[in-house]
PDB file of N, CA and C in Angstrom:
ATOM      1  N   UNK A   1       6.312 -34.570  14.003  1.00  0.00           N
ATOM      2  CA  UNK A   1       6.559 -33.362  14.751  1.00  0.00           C
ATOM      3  C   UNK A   1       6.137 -33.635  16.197  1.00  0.00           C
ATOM      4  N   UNK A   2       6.681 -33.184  17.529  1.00  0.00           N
ATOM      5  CA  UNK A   2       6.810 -33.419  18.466  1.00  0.00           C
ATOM      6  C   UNK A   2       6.190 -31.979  19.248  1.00  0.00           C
ATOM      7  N   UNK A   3       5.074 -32.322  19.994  1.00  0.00           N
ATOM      8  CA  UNK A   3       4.472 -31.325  20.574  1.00  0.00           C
ATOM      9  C   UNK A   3       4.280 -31.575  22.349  1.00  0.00           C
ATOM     10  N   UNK A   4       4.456 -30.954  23.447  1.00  0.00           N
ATOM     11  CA  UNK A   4       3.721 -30.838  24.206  1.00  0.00           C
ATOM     12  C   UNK A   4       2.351 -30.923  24.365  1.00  0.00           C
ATOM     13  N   UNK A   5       2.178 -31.080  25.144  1.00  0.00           N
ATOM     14  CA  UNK A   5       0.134 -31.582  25.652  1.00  0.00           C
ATOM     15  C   UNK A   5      -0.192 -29.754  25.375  1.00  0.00           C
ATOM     16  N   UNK A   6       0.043 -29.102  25.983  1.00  0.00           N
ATOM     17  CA  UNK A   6      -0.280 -27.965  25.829  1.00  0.00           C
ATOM     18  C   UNK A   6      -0.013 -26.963  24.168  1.00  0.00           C
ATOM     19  N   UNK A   7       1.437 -27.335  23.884  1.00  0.00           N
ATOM     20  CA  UNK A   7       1.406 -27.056  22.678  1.00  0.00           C
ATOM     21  C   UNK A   7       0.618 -27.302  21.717  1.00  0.00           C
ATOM     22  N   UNK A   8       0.079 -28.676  21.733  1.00  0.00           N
ATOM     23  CA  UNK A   8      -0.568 -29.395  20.728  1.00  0.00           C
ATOM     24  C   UNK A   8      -2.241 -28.627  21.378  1.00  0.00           C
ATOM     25  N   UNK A   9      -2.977 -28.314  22.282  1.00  0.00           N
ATOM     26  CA  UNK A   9      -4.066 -27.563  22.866  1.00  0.00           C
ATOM     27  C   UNK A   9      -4.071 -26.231  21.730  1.00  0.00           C
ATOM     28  N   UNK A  10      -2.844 -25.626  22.004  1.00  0.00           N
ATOM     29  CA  UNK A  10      -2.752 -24.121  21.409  1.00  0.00           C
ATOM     30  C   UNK A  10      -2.689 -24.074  19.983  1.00  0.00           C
ATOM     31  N   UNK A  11      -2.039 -25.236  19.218  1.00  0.00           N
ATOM     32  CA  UNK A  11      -2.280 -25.718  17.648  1.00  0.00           C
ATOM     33  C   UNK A  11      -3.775 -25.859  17.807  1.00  0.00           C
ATOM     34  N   UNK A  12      -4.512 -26.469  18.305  1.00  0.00           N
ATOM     35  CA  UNK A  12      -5.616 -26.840  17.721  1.00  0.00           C
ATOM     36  C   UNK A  12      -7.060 -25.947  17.927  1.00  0.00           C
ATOM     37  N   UNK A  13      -7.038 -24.868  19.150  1.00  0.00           N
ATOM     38  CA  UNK A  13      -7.573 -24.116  19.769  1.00  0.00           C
ATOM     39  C   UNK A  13      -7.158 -22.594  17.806  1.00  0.00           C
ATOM     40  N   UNK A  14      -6.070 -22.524  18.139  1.00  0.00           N
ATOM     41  CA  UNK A  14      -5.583 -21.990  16.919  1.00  0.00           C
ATOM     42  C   UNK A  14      -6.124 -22.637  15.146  1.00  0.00           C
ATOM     43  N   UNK A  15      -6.180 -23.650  15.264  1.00  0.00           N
ATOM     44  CA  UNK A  15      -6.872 -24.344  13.887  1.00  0.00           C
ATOM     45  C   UNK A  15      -8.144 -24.019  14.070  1.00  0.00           C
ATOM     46  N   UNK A  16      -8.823 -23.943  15.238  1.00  0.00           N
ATOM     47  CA  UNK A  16     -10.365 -23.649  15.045  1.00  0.00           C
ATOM     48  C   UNK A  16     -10.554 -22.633  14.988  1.00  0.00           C
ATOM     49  N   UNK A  17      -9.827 -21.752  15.094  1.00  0.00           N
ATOM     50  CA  UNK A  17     -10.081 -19.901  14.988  1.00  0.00           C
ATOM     51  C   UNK A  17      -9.823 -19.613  13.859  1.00  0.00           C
ATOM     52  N   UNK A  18      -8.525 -20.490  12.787  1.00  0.00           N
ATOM     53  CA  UNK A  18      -8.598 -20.483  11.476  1.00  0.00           C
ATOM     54  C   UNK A  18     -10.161 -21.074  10.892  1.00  0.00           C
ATOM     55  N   UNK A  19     -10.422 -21.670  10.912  1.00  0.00           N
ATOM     56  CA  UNK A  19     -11.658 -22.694  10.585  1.00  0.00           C
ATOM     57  C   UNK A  19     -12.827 -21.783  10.640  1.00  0.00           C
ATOM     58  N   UNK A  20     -13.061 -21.262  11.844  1.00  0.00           N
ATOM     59  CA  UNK A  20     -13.909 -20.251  12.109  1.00  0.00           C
ATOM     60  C   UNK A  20     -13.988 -19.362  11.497  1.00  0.00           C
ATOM     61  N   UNK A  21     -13.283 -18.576  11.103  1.00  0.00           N
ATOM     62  CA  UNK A  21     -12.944 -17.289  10.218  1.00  0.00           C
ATOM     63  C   UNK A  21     -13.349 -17.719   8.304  1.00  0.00           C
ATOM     64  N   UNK A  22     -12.333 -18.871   8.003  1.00  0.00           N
ATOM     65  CA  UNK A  22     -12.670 -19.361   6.810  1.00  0.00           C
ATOM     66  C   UNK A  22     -14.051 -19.819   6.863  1.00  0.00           C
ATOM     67  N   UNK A  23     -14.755 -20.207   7.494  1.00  0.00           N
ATOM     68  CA  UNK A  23     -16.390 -20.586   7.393  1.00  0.00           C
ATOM     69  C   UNK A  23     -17.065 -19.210   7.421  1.00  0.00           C
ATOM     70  N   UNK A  24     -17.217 -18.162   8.191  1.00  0.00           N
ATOM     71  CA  UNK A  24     -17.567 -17.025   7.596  1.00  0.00           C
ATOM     72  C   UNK A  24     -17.019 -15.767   6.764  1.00  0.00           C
ATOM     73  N   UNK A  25     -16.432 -16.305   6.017  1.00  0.00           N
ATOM     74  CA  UNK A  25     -16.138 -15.768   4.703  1.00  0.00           C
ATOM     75  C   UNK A  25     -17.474 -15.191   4.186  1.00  0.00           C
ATOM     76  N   UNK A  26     -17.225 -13.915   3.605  1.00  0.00           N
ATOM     77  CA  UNK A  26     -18.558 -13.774   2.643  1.00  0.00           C
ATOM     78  C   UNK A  26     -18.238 -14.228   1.275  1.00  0.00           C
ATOM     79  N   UNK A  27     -18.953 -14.638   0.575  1.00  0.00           N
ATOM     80  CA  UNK A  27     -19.267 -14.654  -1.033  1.00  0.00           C
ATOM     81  C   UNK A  27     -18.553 -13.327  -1.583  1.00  0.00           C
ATOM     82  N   UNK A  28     -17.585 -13.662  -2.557  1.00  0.00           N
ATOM     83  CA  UNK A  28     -17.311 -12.567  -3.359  1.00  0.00           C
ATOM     84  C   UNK A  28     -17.702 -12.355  -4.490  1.00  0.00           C
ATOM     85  N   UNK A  29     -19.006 -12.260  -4.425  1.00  0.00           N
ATOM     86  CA  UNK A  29     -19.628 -12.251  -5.947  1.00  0.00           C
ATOM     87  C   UNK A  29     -19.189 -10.759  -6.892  1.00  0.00           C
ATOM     88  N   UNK A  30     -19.028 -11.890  -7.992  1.00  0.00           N
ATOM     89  CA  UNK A  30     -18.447 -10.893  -9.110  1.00  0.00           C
ATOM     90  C   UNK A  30     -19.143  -9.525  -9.718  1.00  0.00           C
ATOM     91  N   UNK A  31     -18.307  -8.970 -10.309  1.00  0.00           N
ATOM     92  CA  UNK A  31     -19.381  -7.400 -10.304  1.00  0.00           C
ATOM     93  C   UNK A  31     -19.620  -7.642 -11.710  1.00  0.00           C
ATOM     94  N   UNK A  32     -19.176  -7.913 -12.643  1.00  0.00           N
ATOM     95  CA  UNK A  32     -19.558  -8.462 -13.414  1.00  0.00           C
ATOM     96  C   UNK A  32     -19.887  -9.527 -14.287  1.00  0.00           C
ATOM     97  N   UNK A  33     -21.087 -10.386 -14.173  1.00  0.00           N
ATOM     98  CA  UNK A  33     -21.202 -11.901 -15.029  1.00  0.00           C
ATOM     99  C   UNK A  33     -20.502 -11.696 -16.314  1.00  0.00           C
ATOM    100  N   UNK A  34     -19.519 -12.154 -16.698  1.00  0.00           N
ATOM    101  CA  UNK A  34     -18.933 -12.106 -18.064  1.00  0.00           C
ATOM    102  C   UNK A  34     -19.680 -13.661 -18.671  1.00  0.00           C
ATOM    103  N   UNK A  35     -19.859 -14.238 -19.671  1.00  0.00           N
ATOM    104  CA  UNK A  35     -19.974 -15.480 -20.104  1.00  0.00           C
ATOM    105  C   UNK A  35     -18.743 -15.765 -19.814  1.00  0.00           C
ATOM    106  N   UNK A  36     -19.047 -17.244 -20.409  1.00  0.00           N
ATOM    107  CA  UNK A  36     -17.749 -18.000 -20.307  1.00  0.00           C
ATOM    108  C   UNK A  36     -16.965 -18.152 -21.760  1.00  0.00           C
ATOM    109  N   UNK A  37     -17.928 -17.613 -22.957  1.00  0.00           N
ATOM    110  CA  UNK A  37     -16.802 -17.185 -24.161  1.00  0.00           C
ATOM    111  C   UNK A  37     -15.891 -16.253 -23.811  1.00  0.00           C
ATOM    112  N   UNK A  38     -16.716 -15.099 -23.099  1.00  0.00           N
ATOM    113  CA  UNK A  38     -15.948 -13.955 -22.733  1.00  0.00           C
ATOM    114  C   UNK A  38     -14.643 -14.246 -22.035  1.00  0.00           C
ATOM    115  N   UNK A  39     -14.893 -15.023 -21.182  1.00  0.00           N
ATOM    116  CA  UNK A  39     -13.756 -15.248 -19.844  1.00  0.00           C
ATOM    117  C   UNK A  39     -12.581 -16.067 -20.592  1.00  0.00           C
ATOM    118  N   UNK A  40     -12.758 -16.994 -21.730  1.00  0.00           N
ATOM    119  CA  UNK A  40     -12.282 -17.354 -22.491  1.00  0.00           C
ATOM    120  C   UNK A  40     -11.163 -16.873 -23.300  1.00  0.00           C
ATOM    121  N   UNK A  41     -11.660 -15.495 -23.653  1.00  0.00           N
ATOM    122  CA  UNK A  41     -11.033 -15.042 -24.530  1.00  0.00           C
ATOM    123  C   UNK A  41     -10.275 -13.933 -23.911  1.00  0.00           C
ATOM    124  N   UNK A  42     -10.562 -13.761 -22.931  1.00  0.00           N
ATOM    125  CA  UNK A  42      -9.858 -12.625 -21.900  1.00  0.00           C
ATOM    126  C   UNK A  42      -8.445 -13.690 -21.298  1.00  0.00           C
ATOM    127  N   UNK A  43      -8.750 -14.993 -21.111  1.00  0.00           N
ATOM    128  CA  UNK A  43      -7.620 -15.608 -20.623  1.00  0.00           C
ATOM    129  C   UNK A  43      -6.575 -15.874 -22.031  1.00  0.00           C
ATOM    130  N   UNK A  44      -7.291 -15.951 -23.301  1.00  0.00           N
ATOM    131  CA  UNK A  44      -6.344 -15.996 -24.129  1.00  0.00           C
ATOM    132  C   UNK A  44      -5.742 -14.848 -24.582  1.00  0.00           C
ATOM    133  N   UNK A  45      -6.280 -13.859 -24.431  1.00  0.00           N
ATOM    134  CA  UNK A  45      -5.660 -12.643 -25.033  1.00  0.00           C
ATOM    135  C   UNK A  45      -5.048 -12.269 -23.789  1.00  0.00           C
ATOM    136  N   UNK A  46      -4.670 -12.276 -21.960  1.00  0.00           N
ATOM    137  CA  UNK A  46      -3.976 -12.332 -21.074  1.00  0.00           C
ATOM    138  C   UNK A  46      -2.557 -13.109 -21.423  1.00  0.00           C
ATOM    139  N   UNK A  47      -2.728 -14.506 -21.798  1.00  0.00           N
ATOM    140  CA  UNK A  47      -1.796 -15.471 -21.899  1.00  0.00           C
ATOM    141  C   UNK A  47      -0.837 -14.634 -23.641  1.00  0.00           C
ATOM    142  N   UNK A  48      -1.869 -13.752 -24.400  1.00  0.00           N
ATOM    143  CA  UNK A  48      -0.789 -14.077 -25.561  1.00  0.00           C
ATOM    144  C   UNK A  48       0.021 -12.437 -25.180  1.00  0.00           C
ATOM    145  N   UNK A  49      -1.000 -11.389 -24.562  1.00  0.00           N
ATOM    146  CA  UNK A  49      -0.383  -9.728 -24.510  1.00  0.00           C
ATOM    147  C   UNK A  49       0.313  -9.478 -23.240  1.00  0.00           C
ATOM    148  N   UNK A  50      -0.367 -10.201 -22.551  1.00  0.00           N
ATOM    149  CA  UNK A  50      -0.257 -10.177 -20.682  1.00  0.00           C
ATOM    150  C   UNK A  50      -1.131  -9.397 -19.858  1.00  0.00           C
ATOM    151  N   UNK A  51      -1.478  -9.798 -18.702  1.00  0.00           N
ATOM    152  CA  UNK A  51      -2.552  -9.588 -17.409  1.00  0.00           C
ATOM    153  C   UNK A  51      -2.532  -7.631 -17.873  1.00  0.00           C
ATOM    154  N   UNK A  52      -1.320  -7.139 -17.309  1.00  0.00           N
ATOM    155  CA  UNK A  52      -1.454  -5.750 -17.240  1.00  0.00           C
ATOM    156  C   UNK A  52      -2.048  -4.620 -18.341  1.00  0.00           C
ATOM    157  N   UNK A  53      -1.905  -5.355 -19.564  1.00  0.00           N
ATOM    158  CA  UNK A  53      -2.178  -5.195 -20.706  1.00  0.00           C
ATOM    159  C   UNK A  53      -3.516  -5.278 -21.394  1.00  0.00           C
ATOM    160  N   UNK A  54      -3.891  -6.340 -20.981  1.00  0.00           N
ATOM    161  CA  UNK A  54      -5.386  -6.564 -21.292  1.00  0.00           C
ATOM    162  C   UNK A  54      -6.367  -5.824 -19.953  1.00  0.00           C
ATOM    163  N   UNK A  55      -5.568  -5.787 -18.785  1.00  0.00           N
ATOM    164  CA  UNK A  55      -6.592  -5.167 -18.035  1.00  0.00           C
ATOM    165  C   UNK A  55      -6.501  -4.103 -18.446  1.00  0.00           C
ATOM    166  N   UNK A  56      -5.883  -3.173 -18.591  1.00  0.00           N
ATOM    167  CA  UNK A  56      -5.839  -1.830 -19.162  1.00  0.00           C
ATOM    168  C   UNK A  56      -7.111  -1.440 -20.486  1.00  0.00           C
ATOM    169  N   UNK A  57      -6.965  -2.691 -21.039  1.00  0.00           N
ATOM    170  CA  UNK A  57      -7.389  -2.098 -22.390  1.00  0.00           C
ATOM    171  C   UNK A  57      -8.957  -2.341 -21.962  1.00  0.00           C
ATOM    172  N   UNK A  58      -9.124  -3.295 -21.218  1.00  0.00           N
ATOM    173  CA  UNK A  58     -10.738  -3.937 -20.776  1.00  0.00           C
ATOM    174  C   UNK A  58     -11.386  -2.570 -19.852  1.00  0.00           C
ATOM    175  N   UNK A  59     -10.214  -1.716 -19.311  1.00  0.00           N
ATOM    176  CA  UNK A  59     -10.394  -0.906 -17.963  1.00  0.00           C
ATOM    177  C   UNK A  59     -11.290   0.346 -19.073  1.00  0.00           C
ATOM    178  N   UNK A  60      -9.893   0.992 -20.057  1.00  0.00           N
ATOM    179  CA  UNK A  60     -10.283   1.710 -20.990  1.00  0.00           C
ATOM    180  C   UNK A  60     -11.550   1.963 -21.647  1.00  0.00           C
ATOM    181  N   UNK A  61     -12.050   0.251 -22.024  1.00  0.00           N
ATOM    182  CA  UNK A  61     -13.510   0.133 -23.017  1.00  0.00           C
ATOM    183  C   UNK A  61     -14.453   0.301 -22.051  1.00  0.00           C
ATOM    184  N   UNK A  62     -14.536  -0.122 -20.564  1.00  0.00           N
ATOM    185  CA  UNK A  62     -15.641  -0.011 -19.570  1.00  0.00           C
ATOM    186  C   UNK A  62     -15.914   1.174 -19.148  1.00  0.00           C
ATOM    187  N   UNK A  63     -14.557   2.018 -18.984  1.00  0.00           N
ATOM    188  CA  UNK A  63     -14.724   3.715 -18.345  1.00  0.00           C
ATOM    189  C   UNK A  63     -15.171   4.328 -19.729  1.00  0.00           C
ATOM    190  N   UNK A  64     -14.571   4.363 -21.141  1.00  0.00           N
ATOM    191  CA  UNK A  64     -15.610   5.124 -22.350  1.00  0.00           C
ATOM    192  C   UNK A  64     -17.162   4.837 -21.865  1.00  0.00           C
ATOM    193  N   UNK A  65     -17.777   3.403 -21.907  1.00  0.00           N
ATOM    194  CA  UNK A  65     -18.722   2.618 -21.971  1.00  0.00           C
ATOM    195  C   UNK A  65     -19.678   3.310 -21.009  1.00  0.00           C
ATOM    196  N   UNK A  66     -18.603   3.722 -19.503  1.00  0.00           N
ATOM    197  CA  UNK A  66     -19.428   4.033 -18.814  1.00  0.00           C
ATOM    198  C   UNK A  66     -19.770   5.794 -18.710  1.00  0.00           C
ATOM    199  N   UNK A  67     -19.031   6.247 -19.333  1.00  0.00           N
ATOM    200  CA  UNK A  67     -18.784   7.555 -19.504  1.00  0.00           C
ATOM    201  C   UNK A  67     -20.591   7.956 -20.717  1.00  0.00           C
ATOM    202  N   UNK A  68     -20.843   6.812 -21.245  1.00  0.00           N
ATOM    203  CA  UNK A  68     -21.945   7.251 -21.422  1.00  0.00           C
ATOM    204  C   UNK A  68     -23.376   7.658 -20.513  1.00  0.00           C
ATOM    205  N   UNK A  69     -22.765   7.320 -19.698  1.00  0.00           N
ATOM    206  CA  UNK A  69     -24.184   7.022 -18.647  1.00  0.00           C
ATOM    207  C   UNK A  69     -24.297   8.521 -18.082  1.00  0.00           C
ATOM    208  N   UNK A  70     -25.236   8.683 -17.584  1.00  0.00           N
ATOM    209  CA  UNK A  70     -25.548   9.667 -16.335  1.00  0.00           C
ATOM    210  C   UNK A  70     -25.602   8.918 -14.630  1.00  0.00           C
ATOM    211  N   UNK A  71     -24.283   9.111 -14.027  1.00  0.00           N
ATOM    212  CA  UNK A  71     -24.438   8.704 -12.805  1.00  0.00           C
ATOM    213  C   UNK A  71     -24.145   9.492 -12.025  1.00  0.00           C
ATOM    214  N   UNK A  72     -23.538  10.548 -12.105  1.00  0.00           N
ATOM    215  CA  UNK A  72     -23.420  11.564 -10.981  1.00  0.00           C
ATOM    216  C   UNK A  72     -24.552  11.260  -9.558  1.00  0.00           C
ATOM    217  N   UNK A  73     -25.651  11.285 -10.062  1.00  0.00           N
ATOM    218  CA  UNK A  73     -26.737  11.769  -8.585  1.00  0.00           C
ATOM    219  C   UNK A  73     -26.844  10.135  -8.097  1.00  0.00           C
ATOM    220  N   UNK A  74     -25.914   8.801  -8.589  1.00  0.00           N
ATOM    221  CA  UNK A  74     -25.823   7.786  -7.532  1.00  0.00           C
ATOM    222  C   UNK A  74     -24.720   7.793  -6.968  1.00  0.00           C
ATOM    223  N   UNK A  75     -25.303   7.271  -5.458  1.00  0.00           N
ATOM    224  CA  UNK A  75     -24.340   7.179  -4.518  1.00  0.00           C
ATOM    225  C   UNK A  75     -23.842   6.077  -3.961  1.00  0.00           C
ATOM    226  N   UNK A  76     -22.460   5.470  -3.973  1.00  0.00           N
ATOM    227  CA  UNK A  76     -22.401   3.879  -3.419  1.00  0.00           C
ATOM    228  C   UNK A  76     -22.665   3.834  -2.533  1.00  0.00           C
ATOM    229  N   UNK A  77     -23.005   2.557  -1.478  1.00  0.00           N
ATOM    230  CA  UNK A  77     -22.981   2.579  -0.294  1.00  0.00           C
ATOM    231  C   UNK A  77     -21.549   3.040   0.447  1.00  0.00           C
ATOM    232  N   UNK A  78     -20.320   2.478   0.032  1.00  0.00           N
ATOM    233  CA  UNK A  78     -19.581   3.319   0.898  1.00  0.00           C
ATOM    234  C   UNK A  78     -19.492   4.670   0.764  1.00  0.00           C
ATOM    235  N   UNK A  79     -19.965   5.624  -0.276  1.00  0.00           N
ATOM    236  CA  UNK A  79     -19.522   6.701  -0.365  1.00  0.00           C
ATOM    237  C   UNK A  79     -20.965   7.537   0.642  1.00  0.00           C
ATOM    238  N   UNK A  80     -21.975   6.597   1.012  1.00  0.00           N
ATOM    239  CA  UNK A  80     -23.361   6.806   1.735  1.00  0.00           C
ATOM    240  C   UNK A  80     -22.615   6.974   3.213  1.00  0.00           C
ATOM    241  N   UNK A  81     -22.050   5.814   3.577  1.00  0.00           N
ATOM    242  CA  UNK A  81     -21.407   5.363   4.494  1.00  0.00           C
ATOM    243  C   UNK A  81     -20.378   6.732   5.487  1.00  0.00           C
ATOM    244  N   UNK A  82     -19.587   6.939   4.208  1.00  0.00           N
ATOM    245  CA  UNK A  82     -18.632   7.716   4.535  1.00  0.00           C
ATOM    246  C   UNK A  82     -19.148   9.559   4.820  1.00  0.00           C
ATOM    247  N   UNK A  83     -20.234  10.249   3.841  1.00  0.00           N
ATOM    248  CA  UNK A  83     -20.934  10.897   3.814  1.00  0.00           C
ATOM    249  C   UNK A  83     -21.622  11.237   6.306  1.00  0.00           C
ATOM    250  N   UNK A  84     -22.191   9.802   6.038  1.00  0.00           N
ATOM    251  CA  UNK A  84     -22.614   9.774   7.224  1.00  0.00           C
ATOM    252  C   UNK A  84     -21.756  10.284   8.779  1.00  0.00           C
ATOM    253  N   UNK A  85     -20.985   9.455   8.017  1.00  0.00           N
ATOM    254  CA  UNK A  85     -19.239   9.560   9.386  1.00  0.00           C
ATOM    255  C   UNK A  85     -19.072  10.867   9.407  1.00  0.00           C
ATOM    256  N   UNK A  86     -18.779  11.155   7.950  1.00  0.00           N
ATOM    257  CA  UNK A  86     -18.741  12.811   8.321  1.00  0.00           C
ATOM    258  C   UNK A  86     -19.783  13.839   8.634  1.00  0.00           C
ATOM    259  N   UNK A  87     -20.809  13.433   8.785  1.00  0.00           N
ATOM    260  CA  UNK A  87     -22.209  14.231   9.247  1.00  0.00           C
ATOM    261  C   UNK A  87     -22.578  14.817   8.283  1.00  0.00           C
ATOM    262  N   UNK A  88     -22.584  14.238   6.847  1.00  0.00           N
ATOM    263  CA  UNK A  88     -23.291  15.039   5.893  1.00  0.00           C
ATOM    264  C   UNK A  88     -24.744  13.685   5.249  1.00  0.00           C
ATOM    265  N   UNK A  89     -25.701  13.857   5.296  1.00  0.00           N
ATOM    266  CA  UNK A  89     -26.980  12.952   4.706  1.00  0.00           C
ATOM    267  C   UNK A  89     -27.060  13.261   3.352  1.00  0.00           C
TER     268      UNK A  89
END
C-alpha cells in the first residue's frame, strides 16, 4: 500500500489513539462467577436448544431465585447516580 509522508503520519498518529483507548479499557468483570462445569453445560445446552433459549430459561430461574430476596431498600450505583442528577438524595 502506497502512502504519502503525511498520510502515513495520520495512520500512525491514528494507530496510537487506537492503542491508547484499547490500553485503558476497564476489566469487565463478570457479575456472575459461574464454575466451569456450569459454563460447560450452558455452552452445551446453547449449542443443542440455542443462545435465545437457554438465556431465557437461565433469565427465568435467576428472576424466581431472586424474587426471593428482599431488595427493594438497595440502591445501584447508577440508580444513586441518577437519583442525584435529578436532585433527589
Amino acid at each position: 500500500m502506497k502512502a504519502t509522508e503525511l498520510e502515513s503520519k495520520r495512520f500512525d498518529k491514528a494507530l496510537d489513539e487506537i492503542l491508547d483507548l484499547f490500553n485503558n479499557l476497564e476489566n469487565d468483570a463478570p457479575i456472575i462467577d459461574f464454575g466451569q462445569d456450569v459454563l460447560d453445560n450452558i455452552a452445551r445446552a446453547k449449542k443443542k436448544y440455542g443462545d435465545k433459549m437457554v438465556d431465557e430459561k437461565i433469565n427465568t430461574v435467576v428472576r424466581e431465585m431472586l424474587s426471593w430476596l428482599e431488595l427493594d431498600d438497595v440502591k445501584l450505583d447508577s440508580e444513586e447516580e441518577e437519583n442525584e442528577q435529578d436532585g433527589e438524595s
